[in-house]
N, C-alpha and C. Protein backbone atom coordinates (compact mmCIF):
# COMPACT_ATOMS: atom_id res chain seq x y z
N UNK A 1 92.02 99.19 94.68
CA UNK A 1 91.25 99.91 95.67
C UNK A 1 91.04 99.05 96.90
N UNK A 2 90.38 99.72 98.22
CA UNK A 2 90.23 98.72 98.96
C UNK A 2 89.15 98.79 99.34
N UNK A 3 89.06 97.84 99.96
CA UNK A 3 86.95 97.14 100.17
C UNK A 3 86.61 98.07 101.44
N UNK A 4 85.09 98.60 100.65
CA UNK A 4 84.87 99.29 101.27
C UNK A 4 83.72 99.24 102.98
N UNK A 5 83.34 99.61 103.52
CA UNK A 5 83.08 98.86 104.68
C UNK A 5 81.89 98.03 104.14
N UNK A 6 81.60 96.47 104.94
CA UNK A 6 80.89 95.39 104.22
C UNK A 6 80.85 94.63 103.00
N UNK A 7 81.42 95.30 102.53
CA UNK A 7 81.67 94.65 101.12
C UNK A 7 82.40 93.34 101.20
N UNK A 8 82.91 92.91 102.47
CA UNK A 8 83.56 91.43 102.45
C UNK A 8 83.33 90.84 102.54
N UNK A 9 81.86 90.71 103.48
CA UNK A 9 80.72 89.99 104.04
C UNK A 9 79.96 89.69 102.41
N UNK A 10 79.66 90.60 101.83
CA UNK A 10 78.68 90.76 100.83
C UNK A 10 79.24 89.37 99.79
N UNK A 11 80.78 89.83 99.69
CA UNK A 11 81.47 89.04 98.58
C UNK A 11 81.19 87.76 99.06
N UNK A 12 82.02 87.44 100.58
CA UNK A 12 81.76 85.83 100.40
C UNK A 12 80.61 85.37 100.77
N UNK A 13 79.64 85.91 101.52
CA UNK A 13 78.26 85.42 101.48
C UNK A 13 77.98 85.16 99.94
N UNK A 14 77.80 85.80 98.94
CA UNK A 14 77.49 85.81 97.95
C UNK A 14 78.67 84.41 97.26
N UNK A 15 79.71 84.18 97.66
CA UNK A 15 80.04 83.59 96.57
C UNK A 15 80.42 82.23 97.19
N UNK A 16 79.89 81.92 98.43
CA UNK A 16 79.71 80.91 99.33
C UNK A 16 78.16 80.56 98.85
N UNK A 17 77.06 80.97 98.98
CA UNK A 17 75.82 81.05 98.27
C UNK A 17 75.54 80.95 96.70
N UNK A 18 76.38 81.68 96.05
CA UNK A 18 75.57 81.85 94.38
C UNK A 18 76.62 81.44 93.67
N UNK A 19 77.57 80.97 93.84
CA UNK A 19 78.30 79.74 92.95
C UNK A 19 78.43 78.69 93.39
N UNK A 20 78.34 77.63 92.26
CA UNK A 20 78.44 76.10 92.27
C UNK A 20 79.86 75.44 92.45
N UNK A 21 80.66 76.23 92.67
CA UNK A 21 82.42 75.80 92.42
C UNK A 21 82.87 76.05 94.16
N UNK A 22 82.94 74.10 94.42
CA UNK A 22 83.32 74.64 95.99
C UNK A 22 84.44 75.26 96.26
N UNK A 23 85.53 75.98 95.00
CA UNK A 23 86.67 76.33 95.88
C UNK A 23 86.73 77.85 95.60
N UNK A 24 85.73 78.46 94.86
CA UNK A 24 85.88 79.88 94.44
C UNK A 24 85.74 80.73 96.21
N UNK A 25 84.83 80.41 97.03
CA UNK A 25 84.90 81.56 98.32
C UNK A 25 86.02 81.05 98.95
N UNK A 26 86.54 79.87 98.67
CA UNK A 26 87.60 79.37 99.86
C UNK A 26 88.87 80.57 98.75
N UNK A 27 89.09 80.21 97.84
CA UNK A 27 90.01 80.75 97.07
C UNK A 27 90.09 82.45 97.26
N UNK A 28 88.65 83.04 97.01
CA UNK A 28 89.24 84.36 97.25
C UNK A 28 88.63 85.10 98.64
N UNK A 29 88.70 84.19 99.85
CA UNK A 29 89.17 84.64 101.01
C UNK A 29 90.71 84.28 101.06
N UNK A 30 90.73 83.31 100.51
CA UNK A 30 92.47 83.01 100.95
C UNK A 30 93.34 84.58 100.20
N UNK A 31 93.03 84.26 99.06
CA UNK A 31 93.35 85.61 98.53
C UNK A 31 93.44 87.27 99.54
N UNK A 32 92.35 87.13 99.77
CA UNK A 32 92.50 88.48 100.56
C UNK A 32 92.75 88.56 102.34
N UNK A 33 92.88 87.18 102.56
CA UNK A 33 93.72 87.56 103.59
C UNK A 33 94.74 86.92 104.14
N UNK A 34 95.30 86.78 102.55
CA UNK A 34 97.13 86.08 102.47
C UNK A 34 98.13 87.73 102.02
N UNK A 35 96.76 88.12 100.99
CA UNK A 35 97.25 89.32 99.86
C UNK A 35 98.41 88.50 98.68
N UNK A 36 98.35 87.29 98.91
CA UNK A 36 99.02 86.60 97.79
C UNK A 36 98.43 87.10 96.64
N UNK A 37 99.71 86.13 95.29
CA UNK A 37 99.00 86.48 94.04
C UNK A 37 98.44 85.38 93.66
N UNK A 38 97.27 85.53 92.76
CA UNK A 38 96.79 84.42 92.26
C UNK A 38 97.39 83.56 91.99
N UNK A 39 98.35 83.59 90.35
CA UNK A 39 99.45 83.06 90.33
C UNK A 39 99.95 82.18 91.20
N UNK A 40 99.93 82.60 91.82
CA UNK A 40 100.89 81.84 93.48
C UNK A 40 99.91 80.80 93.81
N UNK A 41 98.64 81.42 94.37
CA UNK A 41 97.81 80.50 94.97
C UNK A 41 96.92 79.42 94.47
N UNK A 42 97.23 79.67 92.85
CA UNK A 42 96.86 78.57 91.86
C UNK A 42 97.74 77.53 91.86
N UNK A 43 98.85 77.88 91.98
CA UNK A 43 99.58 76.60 91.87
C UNK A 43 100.28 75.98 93.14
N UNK A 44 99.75 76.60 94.47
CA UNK A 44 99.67 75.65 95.59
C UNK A 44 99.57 74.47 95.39
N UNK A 45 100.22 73.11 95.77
CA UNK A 45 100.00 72.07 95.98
C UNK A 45 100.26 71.44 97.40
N UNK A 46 99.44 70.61 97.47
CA UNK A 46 98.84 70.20 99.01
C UNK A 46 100.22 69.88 99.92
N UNK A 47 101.46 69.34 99.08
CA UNK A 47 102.75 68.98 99.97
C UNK A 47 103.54 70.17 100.45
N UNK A 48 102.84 71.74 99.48
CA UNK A 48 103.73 72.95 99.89
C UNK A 48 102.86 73.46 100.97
N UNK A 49 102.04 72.86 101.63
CA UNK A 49 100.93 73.02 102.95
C UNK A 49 101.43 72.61 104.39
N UNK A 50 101.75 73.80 105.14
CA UNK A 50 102.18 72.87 106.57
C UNK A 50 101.40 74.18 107.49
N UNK A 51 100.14 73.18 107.57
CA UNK A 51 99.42 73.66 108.13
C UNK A 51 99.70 73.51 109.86
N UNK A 52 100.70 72.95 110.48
CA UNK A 52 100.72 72.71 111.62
C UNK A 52 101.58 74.12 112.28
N UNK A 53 102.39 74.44 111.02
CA UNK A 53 103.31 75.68 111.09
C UNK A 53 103.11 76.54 110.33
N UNK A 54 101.20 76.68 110.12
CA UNK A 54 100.82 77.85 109.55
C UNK A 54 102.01 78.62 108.35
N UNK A 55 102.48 77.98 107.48
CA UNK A 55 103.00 78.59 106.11
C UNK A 55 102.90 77.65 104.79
N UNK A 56 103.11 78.12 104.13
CA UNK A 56 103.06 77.80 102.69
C UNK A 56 104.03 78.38 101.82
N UNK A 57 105.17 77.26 100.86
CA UNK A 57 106.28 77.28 100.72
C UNK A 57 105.69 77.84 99.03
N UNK A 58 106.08 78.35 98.58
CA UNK A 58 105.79 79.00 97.36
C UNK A 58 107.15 78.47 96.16
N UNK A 59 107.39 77.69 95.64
CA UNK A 59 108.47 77.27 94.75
C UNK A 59 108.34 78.12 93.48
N UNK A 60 106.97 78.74 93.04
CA UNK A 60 107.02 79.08 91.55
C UNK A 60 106.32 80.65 92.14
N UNK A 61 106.57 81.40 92.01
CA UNK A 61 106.98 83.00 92.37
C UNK A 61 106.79 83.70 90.56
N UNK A 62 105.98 85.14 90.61
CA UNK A 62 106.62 86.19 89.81
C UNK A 62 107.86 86.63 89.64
N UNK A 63 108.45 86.42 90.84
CA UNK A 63 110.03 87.43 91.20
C UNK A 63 110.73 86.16 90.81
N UNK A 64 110.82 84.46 90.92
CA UNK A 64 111.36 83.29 90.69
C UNK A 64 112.43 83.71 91.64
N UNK A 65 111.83 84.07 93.44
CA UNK A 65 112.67 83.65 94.53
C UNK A 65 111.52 82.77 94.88
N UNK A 66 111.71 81.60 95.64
CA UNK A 66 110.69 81.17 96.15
C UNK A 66 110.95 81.85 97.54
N UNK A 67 109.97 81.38 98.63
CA UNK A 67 109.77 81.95 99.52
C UNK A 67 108.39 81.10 100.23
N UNK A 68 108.26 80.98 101.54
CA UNK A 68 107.70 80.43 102.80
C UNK A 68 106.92 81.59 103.23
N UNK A 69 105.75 81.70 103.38
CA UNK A 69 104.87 82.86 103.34
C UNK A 69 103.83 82.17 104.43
N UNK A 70 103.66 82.85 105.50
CA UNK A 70 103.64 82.62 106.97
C UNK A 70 101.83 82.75 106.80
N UNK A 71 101.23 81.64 107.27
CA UNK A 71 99.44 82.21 107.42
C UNK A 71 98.75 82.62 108.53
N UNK A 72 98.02 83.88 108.43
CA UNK A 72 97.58 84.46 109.04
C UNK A 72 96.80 83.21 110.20
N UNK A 73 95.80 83.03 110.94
CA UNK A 73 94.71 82.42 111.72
C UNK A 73 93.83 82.28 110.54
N UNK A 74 93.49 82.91 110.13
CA UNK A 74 92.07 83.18 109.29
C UNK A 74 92.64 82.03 107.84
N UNK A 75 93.52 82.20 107.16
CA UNK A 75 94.00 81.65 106.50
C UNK A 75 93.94 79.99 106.15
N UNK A 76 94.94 79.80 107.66
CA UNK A 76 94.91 78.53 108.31
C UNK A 76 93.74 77.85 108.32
N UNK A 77 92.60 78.78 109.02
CA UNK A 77 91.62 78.00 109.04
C UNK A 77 90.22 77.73 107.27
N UNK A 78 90.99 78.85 106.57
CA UNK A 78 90.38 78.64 105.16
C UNK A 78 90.89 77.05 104.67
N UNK A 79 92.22 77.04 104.92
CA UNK A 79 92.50 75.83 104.21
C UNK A 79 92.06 74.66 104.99
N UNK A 80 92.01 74.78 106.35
CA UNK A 80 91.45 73.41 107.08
C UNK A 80 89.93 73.38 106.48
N UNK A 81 89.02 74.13 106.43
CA UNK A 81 87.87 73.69 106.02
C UNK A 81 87.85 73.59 105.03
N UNK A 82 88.49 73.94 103.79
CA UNK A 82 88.54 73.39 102.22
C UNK A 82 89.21 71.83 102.26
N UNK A 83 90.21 71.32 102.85
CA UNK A 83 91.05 70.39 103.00
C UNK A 83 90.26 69.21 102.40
N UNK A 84 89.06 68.84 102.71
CA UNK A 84 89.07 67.48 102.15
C UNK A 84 88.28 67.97 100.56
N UNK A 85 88.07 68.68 100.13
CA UNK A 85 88.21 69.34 98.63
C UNK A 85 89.27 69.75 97.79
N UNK A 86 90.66 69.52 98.74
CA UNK A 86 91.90 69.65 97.85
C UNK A 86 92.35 69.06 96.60
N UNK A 87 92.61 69.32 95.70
CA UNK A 87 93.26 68.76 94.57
C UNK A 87 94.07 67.91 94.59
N UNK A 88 94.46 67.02 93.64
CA UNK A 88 95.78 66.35 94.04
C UNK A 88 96.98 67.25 93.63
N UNK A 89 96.88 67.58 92.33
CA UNK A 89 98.13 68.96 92.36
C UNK A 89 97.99 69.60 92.94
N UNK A 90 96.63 70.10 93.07
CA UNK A 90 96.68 71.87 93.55
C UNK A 90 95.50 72.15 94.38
N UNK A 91 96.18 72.79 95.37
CA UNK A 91 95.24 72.78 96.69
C UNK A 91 94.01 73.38 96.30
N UNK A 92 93.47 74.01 95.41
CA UNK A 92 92.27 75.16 94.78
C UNK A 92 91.98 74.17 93.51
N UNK A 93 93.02 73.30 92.92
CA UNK A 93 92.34 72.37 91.67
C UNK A 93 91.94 73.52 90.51
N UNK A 94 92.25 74.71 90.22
CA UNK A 94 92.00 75.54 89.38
C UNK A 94 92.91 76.36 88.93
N UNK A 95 93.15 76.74 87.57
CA UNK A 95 93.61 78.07 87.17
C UNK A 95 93.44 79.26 87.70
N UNK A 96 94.84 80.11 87.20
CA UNK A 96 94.75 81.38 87.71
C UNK A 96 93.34 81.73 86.64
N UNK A 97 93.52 81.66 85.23
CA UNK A 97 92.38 81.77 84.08
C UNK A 97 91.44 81.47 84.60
N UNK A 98 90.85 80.20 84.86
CA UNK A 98 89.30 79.47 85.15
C UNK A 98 89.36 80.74 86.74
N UNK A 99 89.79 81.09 87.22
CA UNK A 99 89.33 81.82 88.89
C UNK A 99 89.43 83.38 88.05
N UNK A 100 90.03 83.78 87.31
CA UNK A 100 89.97 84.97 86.91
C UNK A 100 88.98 85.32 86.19
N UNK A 101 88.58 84.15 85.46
CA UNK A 101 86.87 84.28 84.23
C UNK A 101 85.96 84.39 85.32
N UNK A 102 85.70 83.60 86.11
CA UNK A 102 84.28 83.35 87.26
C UNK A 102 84.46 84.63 88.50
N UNK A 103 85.72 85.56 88.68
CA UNK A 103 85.67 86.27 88.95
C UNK A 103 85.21 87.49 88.34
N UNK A 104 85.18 87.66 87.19
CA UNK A 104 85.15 88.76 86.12
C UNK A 104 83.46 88.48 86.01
N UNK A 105 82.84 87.36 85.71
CA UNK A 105 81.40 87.14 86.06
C UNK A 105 80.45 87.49 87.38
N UNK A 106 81.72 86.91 88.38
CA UNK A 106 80.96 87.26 89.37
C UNK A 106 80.81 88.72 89.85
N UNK A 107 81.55 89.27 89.86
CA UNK A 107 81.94 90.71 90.40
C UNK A 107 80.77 91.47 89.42
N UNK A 108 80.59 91.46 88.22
CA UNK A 108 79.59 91.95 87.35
C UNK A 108 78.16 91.60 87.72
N UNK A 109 78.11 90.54 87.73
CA UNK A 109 76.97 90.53 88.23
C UNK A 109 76.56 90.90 90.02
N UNK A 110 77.46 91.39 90.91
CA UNK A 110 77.23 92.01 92.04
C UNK A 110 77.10 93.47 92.05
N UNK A 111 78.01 93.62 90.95
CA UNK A 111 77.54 95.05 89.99
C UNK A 111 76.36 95.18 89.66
N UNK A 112 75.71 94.70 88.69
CA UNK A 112 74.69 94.73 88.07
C UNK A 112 73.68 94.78 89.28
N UNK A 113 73.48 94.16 90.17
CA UNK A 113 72.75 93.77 91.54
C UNK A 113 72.25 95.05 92.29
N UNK A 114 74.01 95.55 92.37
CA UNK A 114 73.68 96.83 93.38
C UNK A 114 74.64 96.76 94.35
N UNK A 115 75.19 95.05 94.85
CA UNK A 115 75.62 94.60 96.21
C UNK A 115 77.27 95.45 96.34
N UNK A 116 77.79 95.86 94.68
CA UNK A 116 79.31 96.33 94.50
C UNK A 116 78.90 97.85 93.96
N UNK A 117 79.05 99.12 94.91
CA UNK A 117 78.85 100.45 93.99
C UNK A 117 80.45 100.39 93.26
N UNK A 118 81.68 100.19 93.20
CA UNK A 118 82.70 100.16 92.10
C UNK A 118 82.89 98.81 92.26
N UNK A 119 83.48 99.27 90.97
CA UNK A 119 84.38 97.89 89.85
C UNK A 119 85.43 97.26 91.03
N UNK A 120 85.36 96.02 91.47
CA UNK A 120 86.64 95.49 92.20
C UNK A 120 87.24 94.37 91.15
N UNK A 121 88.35 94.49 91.26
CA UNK A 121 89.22 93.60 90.55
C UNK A 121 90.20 92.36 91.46
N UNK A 122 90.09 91.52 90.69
CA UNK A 122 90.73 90.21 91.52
C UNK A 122 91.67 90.81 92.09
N UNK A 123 92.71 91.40 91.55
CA UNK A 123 93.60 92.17 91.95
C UNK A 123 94.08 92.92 93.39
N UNK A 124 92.87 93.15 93.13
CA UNK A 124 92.44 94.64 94.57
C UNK A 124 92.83 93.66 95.67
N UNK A 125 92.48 92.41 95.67
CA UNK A 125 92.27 91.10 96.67
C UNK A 125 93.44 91.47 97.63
N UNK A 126 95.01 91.40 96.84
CA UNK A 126 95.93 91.60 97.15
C UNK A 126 96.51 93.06 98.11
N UNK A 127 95.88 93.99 97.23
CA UNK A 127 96.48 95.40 97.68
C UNK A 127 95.31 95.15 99.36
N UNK A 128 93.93 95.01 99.55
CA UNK A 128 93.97 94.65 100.49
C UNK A 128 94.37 93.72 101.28
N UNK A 129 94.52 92.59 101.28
CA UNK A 129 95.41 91.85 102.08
C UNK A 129 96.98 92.32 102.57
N UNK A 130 97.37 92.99 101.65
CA UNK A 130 99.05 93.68 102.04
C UNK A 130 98.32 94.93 103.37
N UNK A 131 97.45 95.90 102.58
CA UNK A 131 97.19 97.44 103.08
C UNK A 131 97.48 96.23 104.82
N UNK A 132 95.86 95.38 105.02
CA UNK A 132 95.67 94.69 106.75
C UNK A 132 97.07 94.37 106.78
N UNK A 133 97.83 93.95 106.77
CA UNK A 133 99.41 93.21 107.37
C UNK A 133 100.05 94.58 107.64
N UNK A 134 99.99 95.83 106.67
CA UNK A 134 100.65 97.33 107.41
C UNK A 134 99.79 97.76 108.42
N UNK A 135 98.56 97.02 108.55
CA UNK A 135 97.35 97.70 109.92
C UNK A 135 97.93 97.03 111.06
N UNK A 136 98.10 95.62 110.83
CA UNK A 136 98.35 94.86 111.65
C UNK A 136 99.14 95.32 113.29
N UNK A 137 98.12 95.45 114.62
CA UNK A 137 99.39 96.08 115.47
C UNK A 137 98.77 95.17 116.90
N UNK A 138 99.56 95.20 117.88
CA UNK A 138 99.63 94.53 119.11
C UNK A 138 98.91 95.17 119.69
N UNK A 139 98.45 94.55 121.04
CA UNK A 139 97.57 95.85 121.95
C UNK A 139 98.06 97.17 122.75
N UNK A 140 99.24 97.40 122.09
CA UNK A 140 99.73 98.67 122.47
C UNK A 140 99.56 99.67 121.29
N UNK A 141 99.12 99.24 120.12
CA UNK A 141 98.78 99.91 118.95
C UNK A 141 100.29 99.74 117.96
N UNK A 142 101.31 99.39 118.25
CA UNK A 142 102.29 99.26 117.55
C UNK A 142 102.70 97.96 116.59
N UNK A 143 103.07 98.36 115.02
CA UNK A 143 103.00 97.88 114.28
C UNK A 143 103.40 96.19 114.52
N UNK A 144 102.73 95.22 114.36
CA UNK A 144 103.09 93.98 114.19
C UNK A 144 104.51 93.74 113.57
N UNK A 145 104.24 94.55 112.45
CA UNK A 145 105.03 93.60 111.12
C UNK A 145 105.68 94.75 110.34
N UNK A 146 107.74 94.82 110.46
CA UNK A 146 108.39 96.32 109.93
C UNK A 146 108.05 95.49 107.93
N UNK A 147 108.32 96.85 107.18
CA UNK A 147 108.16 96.75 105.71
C UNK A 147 109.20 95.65 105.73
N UNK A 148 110.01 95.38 106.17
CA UNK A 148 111.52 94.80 105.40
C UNK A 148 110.50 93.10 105.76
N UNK A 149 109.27 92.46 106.75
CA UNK A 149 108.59 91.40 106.91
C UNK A 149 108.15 91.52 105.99
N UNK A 150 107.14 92.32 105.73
CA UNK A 150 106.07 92.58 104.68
C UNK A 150 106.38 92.11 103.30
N UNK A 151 106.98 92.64 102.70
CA UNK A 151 108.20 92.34 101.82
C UNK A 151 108.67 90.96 102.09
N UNK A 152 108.72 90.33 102.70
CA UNK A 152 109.22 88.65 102.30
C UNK A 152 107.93 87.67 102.48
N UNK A 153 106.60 88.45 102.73
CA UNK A 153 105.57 87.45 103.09
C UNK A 153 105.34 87.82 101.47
N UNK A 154 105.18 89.21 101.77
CA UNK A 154 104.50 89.24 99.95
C UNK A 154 105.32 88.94 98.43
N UNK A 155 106.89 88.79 98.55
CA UNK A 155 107.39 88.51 97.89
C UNK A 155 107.84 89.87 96.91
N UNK A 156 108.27 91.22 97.31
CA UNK A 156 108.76 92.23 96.92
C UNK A 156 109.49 92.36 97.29
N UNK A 157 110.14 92.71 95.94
CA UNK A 157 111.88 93.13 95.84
C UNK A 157 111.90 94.83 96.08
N UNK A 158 111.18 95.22 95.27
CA UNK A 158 111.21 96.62 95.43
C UNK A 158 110.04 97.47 96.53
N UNK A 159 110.63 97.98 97.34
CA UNK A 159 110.10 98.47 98.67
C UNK A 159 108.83 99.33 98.49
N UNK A 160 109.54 100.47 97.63
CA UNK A 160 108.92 101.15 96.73
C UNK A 160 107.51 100.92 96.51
N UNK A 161 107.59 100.20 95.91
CA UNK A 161 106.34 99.53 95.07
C UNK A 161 105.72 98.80 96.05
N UNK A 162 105.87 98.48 96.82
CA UNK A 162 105.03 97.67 98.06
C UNK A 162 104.31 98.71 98.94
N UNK A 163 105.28 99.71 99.15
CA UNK A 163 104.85 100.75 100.41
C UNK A 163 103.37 102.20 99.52
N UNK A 164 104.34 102.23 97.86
CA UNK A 164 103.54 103.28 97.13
C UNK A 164 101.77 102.82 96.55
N UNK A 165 102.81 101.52 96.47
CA UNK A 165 101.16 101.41 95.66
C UNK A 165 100.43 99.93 96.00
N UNK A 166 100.85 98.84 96.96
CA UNK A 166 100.22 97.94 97.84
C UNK A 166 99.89 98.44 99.53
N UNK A 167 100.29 99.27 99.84
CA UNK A 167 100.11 99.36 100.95
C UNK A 167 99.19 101.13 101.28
N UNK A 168 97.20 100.35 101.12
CA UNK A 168 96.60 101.60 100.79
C UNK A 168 95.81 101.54 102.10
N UNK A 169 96.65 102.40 103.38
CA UNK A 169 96.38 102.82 104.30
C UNK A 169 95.25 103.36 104.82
């Protein structure tokens, strides 16, 4: 699903504030506005970082193409302010598991709160981050970025499946 208005503010205020783990808000802003997969962004390591040329080289992939996945501004600047909290393997220092448990906690308890009226799933992180990159347009209103880009930032083979069911307009 995708976040519904405020709810982004809510998340990382809240998870910049009410968790003890400095890389969980850096982690799932990066998440949602890379639209990477966890997977992926767990096993970032700091040498696949070229932050001067805004991308990040991805060697270990779902699809096992790797691929150079271009960062947004916002991105860029997630990882410069996490930077001196980097891991030595891994730029987040965490599992896809350990970020998927403290997500599954956290989200429940924003539930429980009131701050989330539906269930969001780590998941969702992605389908929004893809949906903004099909929003994405210049000041003439025309699209930034054709599907056949989209598709090599996000790492889909099948079009299909990117356009039907990641890209929720």
């Amino acid at each position: 699903r995708r976040l519904e208005k405020g709810e982004e503010a809510i998340i990382l205020s809240e998870a910049r504030n009410k968790t003890s783990n400095p890389w969980f808000a850096p982690l799932v802003e990066f998440l949602l506005v890379t639209g990477m997969r966890l997977g992926e962004v767990s096993h970032i390591s700091p040498n696949q970082v070229d932050l001067d040329n805004r991308l990040v080289f991805l060697d270990t992939t779902k699809t096992n193409y790797p691929r150079d996945v271009p960062l947004p501004k916002r991105a860029k600047e997630v990882l410069e302010k996490f930077q001196p909290h980097w891991g030595k393997d891994r730029v987040f220092g965490v599992t896809s598991n350990t970020a998927s448990t403290l997500w599954l906690k956290f989200k429940t308890d924003l539930l429980n709160r009131g701050l989330l009226k539906k269930d969001l799933h780590l998941h969702d992180l992605r389908h929004e981050g893809i949906s903004a990159l099909f929003e994405m347009s210049n000041r003439h209103g025309e699209p930034l970025l054709t599907v056949a880009h989209i598709s090599l930032i996000t790492g889909h083979k099948d079009i299909n499946t990117l356009v039907k069911v990641y890209a929720n307009i």
